[in-house]
Protein backbone atom coordinates (compact mmCIF):
# COMPACT_ATOMS: atom_id res chain seq x y z
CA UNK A 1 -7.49 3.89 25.65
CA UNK A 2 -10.88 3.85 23.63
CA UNK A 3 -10.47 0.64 20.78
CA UNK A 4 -12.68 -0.39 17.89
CA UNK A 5 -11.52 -4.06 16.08
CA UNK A 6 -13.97 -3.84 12.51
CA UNK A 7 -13.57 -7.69 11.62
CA UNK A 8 -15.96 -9.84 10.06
CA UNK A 9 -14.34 -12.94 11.35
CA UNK A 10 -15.62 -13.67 15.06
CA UNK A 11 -12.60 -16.10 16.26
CA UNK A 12 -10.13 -13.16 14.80
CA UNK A 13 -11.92 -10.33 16.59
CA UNK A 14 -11.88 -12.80 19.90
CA UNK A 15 -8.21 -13.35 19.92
CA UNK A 16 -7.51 -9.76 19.32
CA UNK A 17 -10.29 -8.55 22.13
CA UNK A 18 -8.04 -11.09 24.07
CA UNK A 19 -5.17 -10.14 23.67
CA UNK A 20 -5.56 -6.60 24.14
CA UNK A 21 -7.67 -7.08 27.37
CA UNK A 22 -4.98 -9.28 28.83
CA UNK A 23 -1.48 -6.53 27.42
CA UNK A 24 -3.51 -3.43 28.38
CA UNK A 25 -5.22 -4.62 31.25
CA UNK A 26 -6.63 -1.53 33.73
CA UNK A 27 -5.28 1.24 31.06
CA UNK A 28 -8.21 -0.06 28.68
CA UNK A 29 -11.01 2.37 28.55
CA UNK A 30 -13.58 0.27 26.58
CA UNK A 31 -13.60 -1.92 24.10
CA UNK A 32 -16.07 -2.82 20.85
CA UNK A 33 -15.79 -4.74 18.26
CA UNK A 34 -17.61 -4.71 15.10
CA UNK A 35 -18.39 -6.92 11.81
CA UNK A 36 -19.28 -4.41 9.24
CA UNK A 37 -17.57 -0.89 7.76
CA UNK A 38 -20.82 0.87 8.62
CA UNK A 39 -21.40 -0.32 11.81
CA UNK A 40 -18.11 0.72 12.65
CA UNK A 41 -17.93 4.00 11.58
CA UNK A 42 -21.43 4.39 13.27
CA UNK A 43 -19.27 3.32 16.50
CA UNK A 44 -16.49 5.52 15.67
CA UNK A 45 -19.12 8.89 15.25
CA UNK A 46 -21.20 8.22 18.23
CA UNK A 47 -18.58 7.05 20.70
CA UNK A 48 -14.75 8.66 19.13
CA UNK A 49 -12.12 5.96 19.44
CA UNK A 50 -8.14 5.99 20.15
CA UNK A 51 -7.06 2.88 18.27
CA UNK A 52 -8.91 0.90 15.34
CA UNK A 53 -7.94 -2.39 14.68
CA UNK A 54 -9.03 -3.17 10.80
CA UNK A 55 -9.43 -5.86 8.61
CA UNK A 56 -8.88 -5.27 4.76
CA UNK A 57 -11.57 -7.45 3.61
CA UNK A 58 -14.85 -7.17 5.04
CA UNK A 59 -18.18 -9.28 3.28
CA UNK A 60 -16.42 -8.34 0.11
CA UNK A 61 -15.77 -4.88 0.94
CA UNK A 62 -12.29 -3.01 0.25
CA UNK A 63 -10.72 -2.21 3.34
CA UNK A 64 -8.14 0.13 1.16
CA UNK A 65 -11.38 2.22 0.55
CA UNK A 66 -12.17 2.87 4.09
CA UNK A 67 -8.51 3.30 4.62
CA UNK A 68 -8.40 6.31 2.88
CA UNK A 69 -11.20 7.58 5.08
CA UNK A 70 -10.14 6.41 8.51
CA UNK A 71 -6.58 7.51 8.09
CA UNK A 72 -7.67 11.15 8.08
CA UNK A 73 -9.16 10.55 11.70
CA UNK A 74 -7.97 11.56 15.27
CA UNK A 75 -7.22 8.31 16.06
CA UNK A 76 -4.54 5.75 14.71
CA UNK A 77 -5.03 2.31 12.54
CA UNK A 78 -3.85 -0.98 13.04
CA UNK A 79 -4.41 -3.03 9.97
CA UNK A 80 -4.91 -6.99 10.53
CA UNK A 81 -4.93 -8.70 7.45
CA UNK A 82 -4.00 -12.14 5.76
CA UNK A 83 -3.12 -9.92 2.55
CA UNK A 84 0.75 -9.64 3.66
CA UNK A 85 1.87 -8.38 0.00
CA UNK A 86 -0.74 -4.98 0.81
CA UNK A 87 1.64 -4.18 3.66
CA UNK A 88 3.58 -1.81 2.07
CA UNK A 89 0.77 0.00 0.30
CA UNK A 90 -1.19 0.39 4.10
CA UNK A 91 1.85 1.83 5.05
CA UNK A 92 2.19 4.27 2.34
CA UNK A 93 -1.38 5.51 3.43
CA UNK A 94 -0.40 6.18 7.48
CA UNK A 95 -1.51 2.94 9.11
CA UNK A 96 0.67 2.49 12.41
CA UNK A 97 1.16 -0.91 11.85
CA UNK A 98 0.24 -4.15 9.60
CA UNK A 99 -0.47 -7.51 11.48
CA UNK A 100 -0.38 -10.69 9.67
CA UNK A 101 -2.26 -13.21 10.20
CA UNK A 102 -1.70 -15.88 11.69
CA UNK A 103 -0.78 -14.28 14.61
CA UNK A 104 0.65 -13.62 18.34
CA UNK A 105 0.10 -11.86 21.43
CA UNK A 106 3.53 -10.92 21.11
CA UNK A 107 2.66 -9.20 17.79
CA UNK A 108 -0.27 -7.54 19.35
CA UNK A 109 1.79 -6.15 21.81
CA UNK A 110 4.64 -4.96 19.28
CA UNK A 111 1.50 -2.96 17.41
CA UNK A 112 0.69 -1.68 21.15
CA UNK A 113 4.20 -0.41 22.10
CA UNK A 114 4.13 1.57 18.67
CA UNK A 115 1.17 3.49 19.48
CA UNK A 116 2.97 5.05 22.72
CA UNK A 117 6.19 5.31 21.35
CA UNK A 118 7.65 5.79 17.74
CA UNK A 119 9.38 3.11 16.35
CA UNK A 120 12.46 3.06 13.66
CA UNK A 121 11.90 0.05 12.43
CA UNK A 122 8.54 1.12 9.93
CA UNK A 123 8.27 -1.39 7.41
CA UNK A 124 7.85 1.14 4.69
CA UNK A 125 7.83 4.94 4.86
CA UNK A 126 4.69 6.66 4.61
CA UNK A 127 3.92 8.64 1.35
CA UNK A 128 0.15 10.14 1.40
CA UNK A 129 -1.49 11.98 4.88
CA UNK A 130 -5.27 12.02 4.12
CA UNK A 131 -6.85 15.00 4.55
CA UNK A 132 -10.92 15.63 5.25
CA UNK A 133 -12.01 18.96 2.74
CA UNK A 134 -15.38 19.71 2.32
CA UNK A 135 -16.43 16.38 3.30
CA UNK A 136 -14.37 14.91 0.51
CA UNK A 137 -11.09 12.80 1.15
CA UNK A 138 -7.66 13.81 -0.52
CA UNK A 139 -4.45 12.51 -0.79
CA UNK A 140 -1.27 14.82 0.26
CA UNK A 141 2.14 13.27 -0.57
CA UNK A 142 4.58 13.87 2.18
CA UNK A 143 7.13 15.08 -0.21
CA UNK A 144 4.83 18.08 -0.50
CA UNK A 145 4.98 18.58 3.45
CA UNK A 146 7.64 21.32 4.40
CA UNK A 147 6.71 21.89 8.02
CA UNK A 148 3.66 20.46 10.62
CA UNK A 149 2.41 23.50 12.85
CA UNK A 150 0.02 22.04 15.84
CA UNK A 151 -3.33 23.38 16.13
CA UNK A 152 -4.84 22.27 18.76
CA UNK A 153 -5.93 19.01 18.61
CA UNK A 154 -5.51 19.12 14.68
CA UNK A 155 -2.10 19.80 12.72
CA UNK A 156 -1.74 22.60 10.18
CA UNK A 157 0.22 21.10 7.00
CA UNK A 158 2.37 23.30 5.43
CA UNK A 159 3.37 22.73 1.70
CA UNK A 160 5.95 23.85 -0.45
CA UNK A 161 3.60 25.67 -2.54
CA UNK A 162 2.81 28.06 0.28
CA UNK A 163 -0.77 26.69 1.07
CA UNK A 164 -1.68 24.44 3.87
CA UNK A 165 -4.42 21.80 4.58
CA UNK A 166 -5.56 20.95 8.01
CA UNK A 167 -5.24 17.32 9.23
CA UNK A 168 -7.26 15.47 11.99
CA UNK A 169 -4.50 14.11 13.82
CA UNK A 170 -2.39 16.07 16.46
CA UNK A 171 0.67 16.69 16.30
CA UNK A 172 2.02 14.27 18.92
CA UNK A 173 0.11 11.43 16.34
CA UNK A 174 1.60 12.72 13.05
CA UNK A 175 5.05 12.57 14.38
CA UNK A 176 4.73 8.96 15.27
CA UNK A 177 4.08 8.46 11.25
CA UNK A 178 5.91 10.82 9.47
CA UNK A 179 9.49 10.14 8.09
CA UNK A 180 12.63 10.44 10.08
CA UNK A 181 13.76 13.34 8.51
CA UNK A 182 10.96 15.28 9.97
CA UNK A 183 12.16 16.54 13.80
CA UNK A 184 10.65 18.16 16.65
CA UNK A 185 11.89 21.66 16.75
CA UNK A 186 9.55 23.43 19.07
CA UNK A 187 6.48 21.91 21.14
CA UNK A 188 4.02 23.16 18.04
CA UNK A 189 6.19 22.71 15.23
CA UNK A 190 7.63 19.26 13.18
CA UNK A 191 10.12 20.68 10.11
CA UNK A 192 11.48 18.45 7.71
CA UNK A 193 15.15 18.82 8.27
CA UNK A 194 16.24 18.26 4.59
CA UNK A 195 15.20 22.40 4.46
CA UNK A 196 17.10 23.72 7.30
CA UNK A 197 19.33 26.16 6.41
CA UNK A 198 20.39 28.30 9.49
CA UNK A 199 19.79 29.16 12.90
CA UNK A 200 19.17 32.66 14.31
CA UNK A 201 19.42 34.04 17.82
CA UNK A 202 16.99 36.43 18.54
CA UNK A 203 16.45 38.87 21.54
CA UNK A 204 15.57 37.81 24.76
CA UNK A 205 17.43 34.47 23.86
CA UNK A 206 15.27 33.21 21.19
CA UNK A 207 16.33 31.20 18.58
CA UNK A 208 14.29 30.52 15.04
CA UNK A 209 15.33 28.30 12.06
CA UNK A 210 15.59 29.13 8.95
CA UNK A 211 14.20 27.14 5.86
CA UNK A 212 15.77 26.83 2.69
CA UNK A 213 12.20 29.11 1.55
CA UNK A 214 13.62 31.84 3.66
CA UNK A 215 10.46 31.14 6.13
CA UNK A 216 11.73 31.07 9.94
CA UNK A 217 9.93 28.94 12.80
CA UNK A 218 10.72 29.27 16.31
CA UNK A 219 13.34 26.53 17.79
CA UNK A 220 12.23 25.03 21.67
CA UNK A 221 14.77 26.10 24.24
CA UNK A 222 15.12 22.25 24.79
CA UNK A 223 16.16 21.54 21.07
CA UNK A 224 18.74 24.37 20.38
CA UNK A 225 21.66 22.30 21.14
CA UNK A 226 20.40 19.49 19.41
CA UNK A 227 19.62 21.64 16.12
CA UNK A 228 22.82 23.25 16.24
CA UNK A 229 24.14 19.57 15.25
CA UNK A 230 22.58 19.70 11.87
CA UNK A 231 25.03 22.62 10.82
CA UNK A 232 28.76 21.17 11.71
């Protein structure tokens, strides 16, 4: 694992280094740390990172602004913050997590677990996935989202208005942030289940699902069963 900490406060950005170096240990790829937004995204361009851990207030600067930016990225966000009340609103925007401070190493680790494994207990559901178009950063609410096709190592969003947007996280990384109600029906497809209307069986033992849009998507051998649950 590749991980940037963007904190202007050296004795913060210490104590997280440490903590990470001693939880992570051998699985640790490298490790920077930085004290300035530019320098950091300088980091993140020439080097590509897995995790960012970021402050929201940096010299002065708005760490909601870069936020907006790093969000759309490959990689996923930690926030670290004394600014508990902006919690909620980091979540809102796809952060993976929103550390306090003062803090733990048994917070640190908490954040650490999340980024391998999804958790239920998200602090606040998330209701925007930044998008990169044109250079130029926009704001897709989830409630637009009908299905998440995986393209690679981007995601295809599909909207209810028939067009899509591409995103820069994979598909593995969205589903670790979007809503419970979104489930894994196929290795390249997320669906929000509140459209599921039917299941299909095709030839050759295929099954699709069918969306309340009429639209079908192809089910995963693995999940049939599962699926079938959603219509007794």
């Amino acid at each position: 694992m590749r991980i940037l900490i963007i904190d202007d406060e050296a004795r913060i950005a210490a104590r997280i280094e440490r903590f990470v170096r001693e939880l992570l240990g051998s699985s640790l790829t490298s490790l920077a740390r930085c004290d300035s937004i530019e320098l950091g995204i300088e980091h993140i361009r020439r080097y590509g990172i897995d995790l960012l851990f970021l402050d929201l207030n940096l010299n002065g600067q708005d760490g909601f602004d870069v936020l907006k930016s790093v969000v759309a990225e490959s990689f996923h966000t930690i926030v670290v913050s004394a600014y508990t009340d902006k919690a909620i609103t980091a979540f809102e925007y796809g952060v993976l997590d929103f550390i306090g401070k003062p803090f733990a190493i048994e917070r640190v680790k908490q954040a650490l677990d999340r980024v391998s494994l999804k958790s239920a207990t998200l602090q606040s559901p998330l209701k925007f996935l930044a998008v990169k178009t044109r250079g130029q950063i926009r704001l897709i609410p989830v409630e637009d989202v009908l299905f998440v096709k995986g393209a690679g190592v981007y995601a295809e969003l599909h909207l209810h208005n028939g067009s899509k947007a591409l995103h820069d996280k994979t598909l593995e990384k969205l589903a670790q942030l979007l809503p419970d109600s979104f489930d894994r029906i196929h290795k390249s497809y997320l669906a929000d289940s509140r459209y599921f209307a039917g299941i299909h069986i095709q030839s050759g033992g295929r099954y699709t699902l069918q969306l309340t849009n009429g639209q079908q998507l192809p089910i995963g051998r693995s999940r049939y069963e599962q699926l079938k649950q959603y219509f007794h």
